[in-house]
N, C-alpha and C. Protein backbone atom coordinates (compact mmCIF):
# COMPACT_ATOMS: atom_id res chain seq x y z
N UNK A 1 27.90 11.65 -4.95
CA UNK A 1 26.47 11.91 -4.88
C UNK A 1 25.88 11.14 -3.71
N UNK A 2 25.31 11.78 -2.71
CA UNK A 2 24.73 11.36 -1.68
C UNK A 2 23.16 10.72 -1.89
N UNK A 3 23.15 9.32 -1.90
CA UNK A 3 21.74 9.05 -2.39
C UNK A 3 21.23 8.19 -0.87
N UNK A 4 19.72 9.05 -0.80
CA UNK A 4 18.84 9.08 0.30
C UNK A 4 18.17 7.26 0.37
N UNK A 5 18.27 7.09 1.45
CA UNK A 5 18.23 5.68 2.33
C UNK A 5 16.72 6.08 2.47
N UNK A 6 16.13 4.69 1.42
CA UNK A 6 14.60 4.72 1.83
C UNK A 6 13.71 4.65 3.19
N UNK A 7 12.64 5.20 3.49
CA UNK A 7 12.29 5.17 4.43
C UNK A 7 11.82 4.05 5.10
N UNK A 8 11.75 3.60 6.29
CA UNK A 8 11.41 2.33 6.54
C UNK A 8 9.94 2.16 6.51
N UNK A 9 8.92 2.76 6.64
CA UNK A 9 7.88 2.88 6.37
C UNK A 9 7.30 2.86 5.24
N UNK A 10 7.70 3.73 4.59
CA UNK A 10 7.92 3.67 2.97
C UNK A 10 7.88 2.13 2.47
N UNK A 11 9.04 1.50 2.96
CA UNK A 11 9.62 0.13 2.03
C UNK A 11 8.17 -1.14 3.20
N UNK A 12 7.70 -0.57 4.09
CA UNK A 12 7.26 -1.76 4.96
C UNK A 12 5.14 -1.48 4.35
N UNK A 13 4.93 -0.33 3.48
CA UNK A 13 3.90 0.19 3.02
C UNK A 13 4.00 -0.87 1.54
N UNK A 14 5.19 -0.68 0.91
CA UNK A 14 5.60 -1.04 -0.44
C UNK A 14 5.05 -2.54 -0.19
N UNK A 15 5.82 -3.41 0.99
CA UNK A 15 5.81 -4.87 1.00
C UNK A 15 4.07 -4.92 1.09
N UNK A 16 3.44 -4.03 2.09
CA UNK A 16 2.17 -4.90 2.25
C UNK A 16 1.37 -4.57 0.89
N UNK A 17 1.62 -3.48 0.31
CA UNK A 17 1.16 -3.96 -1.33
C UNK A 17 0.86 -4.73 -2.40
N UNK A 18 2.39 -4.87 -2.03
CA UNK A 18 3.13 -6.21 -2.76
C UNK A 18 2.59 -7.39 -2.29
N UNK A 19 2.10 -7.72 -1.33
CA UNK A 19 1.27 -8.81 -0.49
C UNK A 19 -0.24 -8.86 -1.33
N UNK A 20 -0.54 -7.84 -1.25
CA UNK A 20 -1.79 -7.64 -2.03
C UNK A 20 -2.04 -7.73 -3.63
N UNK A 21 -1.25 -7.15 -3.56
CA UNK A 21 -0.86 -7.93 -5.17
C UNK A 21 -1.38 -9.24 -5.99
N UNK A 22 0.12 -9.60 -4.94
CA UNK A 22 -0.24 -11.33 -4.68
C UNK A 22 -1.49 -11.69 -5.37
N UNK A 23 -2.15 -11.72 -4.50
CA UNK A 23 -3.48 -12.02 -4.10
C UNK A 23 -4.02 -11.75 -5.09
N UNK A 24 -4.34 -10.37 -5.29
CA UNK A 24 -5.66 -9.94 -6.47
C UNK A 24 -4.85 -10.88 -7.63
N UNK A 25 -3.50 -11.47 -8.10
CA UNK A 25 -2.65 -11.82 -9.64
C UNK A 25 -3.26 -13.68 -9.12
N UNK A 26 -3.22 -14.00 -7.77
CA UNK A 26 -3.58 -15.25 -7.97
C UNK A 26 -5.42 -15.33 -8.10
N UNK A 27 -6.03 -14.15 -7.53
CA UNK A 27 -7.06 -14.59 -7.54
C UNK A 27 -7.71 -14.35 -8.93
N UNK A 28 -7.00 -13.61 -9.77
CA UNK A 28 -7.30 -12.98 -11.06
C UNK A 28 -6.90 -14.63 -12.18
N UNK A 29 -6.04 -15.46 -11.66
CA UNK A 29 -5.56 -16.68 -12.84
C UNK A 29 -6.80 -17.35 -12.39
N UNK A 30 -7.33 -17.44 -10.92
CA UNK A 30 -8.21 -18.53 -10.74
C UNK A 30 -9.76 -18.20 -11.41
N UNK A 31 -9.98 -16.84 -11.56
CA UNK A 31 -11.47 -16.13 -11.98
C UNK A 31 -11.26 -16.15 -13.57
N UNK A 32 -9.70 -15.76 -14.25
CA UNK A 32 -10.13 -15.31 -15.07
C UNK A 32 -10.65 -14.01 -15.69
N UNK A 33 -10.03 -13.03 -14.96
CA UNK A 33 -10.98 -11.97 -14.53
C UNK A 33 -10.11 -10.43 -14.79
N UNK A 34 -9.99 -10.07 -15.46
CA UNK A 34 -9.07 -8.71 -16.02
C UNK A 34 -9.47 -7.56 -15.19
N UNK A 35 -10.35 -7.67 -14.94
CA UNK A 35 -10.60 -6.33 -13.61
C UNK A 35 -9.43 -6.59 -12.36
N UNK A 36 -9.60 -7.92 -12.33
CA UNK A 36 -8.99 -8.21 -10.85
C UNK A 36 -7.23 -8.42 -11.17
N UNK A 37 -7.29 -9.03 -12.38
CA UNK A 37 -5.97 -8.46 -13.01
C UNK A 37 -5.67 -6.92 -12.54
N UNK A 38 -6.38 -5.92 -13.47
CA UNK A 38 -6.18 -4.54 -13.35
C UNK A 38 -5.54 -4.40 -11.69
N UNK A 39 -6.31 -4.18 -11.15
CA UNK A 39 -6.45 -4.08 -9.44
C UNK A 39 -5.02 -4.60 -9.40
N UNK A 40 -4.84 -6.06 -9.11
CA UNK A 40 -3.75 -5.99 -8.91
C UNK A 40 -2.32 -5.24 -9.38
N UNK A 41 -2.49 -4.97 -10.75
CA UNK A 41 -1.61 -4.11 -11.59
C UNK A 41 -1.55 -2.87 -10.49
N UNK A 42 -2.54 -2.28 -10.65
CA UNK A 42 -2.43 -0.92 -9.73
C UNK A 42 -1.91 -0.59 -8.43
N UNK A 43 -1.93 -1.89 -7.83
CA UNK A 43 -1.54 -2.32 -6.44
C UNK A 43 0.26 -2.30 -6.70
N UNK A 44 0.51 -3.09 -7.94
CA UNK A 44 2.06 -2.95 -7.82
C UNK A 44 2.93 -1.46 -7.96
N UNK A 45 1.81 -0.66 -9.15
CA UNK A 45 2.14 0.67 -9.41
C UNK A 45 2.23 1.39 -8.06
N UNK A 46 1.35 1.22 -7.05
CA UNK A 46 1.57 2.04 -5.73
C UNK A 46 2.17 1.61 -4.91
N UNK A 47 2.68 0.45 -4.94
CA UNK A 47 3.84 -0.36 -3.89
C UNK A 47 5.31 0.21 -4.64
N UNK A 48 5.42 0.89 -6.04
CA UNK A 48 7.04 1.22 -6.79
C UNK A 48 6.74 2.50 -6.08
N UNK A 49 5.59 3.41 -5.76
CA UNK A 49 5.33 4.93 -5.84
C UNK A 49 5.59 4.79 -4.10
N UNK A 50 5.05 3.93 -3.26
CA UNK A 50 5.61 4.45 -2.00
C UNK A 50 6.63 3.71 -1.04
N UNK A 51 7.58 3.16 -2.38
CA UNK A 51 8.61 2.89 -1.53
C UNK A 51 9.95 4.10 -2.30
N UNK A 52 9.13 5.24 -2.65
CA UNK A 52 9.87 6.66 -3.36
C UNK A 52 9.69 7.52 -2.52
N UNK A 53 8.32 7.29 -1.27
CA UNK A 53 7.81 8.35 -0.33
C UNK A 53 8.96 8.92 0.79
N UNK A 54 9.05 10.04 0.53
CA UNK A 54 10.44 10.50 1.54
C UNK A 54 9.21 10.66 3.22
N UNK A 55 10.39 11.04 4.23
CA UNK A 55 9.83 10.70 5.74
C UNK A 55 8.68 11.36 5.82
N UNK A 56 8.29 13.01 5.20
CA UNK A 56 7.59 14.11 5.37
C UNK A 56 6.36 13.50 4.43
N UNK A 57 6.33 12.44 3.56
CA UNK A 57 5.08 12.63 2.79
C UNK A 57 3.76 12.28 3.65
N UNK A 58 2.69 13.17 3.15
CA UNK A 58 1.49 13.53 3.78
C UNK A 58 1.23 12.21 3.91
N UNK A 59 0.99 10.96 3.13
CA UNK A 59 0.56 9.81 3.28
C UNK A 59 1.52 8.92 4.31
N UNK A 60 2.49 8.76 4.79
CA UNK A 60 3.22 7.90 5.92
C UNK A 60 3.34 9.00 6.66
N UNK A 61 2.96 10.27 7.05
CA UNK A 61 2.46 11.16 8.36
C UNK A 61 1.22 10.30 8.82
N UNK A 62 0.28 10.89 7.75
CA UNK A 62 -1.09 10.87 8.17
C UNK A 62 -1.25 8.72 8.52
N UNK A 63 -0.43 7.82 8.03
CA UNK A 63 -0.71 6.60 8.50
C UNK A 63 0.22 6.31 9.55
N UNK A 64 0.87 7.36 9.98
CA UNK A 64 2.04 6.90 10.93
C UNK A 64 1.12 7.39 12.36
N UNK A 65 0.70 8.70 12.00
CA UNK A 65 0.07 9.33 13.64
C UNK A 65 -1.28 8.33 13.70
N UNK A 66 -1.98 7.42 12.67
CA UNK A 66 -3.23 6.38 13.07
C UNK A 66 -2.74 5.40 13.89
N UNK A 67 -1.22 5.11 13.88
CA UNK A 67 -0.46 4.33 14.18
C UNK A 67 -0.53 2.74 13.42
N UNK A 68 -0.17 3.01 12.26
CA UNK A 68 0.25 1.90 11.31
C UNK A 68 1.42 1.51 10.98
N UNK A 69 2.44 1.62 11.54
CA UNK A 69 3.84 1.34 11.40
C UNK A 69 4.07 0.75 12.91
N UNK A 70 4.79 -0.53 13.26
CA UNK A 70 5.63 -1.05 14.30
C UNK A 70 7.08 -0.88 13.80
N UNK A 71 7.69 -0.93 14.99
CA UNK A 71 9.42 -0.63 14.45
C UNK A 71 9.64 -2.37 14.77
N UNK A 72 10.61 -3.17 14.05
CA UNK A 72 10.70 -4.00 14.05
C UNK A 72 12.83 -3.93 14.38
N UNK A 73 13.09 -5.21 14.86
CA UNK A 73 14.42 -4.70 14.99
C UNK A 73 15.26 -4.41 13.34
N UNK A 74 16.32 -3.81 13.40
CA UNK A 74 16.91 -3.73 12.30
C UNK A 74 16.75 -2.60 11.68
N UNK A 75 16.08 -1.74 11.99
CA UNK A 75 15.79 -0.14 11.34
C UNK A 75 14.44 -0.44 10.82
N UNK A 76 13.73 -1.65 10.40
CA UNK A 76 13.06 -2.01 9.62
C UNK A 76 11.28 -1.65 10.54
N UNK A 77 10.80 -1.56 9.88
CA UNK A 77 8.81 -1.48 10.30
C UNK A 77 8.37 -2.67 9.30
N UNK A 78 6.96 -2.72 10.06
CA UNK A 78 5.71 -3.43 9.62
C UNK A 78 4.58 -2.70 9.49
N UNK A 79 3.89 -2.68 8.61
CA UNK A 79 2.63 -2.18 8.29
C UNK A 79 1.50 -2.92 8.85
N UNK A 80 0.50 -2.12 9.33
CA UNK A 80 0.20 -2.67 10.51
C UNK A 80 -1.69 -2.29 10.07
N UNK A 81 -2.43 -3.52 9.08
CA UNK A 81 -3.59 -3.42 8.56
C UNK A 81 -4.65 -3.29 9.20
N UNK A 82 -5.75 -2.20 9.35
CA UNK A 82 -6.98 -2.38 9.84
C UNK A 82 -8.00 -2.92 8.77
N UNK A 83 -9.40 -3.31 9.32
CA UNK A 83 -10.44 -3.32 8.26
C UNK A 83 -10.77 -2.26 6.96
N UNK A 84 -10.21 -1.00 7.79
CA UNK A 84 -10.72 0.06 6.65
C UNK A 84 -9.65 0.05 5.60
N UNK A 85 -8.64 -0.23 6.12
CA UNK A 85 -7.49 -0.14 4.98
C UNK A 85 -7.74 -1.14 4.35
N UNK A 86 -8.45 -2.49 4.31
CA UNK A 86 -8.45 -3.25 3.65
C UNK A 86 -9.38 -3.25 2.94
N UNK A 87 -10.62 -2.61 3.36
CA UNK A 87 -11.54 -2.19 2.41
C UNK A 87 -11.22 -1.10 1.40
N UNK A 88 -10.22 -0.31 1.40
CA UNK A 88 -9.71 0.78 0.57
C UNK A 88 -8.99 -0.62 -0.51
N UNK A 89 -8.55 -1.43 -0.06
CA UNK A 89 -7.75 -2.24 -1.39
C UNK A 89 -8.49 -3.02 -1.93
N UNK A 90 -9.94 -3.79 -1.23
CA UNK A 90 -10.64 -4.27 -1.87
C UNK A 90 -12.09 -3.41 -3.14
N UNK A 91 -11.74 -2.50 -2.65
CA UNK A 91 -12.64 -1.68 -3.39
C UNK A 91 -11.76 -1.51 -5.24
N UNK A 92 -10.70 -1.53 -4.73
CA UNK A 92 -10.07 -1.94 -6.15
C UNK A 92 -10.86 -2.59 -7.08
N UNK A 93 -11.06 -3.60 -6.57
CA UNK A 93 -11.98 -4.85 -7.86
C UNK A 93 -12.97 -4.43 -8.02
N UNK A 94 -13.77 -3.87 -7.72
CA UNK A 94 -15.06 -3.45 -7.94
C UNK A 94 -15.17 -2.16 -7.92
N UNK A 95 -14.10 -1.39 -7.97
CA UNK A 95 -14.48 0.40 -7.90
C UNK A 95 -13.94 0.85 -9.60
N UNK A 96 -14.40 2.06 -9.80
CA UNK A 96 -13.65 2.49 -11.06
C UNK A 96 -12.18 2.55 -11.12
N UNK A 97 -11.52 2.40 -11.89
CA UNK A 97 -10.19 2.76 -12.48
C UNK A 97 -9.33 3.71 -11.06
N UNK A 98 -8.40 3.14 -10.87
CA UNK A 98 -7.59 3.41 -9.76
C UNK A 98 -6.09 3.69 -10.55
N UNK A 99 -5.46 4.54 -9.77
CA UNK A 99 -3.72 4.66 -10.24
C UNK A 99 -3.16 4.60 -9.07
N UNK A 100 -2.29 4.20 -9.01
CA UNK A 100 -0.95 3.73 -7.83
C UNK A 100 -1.08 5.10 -6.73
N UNK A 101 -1.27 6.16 -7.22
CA UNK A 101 -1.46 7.54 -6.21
C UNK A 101 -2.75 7.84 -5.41
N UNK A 102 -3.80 7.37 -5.92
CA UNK A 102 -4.85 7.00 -5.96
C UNK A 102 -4.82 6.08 -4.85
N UNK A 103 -4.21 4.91 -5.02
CA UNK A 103 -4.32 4.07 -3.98
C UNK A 103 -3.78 4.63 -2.64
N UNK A 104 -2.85 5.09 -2.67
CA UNK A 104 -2.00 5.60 -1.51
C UNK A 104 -3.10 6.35 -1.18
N UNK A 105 -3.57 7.68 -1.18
CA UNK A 105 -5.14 8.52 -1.06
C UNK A 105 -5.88 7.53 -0.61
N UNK A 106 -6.22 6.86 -0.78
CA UNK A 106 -7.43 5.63 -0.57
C UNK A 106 -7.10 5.26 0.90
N UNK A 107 -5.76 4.81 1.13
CA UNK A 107 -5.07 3.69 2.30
C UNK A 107 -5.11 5.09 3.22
N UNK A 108 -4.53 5.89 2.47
CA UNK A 108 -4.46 7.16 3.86
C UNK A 108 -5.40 7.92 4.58
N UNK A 109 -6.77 8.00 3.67
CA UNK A 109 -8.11 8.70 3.83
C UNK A 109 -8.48 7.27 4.89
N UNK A 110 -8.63 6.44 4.25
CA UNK A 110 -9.58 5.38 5.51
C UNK A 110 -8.90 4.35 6.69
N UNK A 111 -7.58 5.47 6.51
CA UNK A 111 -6.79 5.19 8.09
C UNK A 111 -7.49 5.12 9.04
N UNK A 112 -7.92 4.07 10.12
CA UNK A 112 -8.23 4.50 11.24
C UNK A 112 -7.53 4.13 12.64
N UNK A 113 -7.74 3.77 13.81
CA UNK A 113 -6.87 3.17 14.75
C UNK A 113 -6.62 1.94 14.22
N UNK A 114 -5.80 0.74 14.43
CA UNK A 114 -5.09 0.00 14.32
C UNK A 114 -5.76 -0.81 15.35
């Protein structure tokens, strides 16, 4: 059985998630704060969902031609954050109820140049 070699974009989308994560799980012990819990939860759900994204998915097209991916040596990329994308993850804590697909939609809609 021939099993497909994740995309590097894919896995370099997954990490900066996972970065974010982070963040909302530490800033959620220091608040106290189950929203910001949530958020982060959701953040991990869409860091498992797009490191599944094969080369063609609409979301690492549409963030690849904004130019959000560097090739790094090793086959490997970096995700490469603007303001708007970061406002798509901060809106987490304070927006309604988000799902991991959802987020990806979010990061890909308020792509802009880099």
């Amino acid at each position: 059985m021939l099993t497909r070699r994740p995309d590097a974009r894919a896995l370099a989308l997954a990490r900066f998630l996972r970065r974010w994560a982070g963040a909302f799980s530490f800033s959620a012990d220091a608040l106290d704060s189950p929203d910001t819990a949530r958020a982060g939860m959701t953040l991990l759900d869409a860091a498992q969902r797009a490191e599944r994204l094969a080369a063609d998915d609409p979301v690492l097209v549409v963030l690849s031609e904004a130019g959000h991916f560097e090739s790094v040596p090793g086959g490997h990329a970096r995700f490469v954050e603007t303001v708007e994308v970061r406002h798509a993850v901060l809106r987490l804590s304070v927006g309604p109820d988000f799902d991991g697909g959802q987020v990806l939609a979010a990061i890909a809609s308020a792509s802009g140049p880099p």
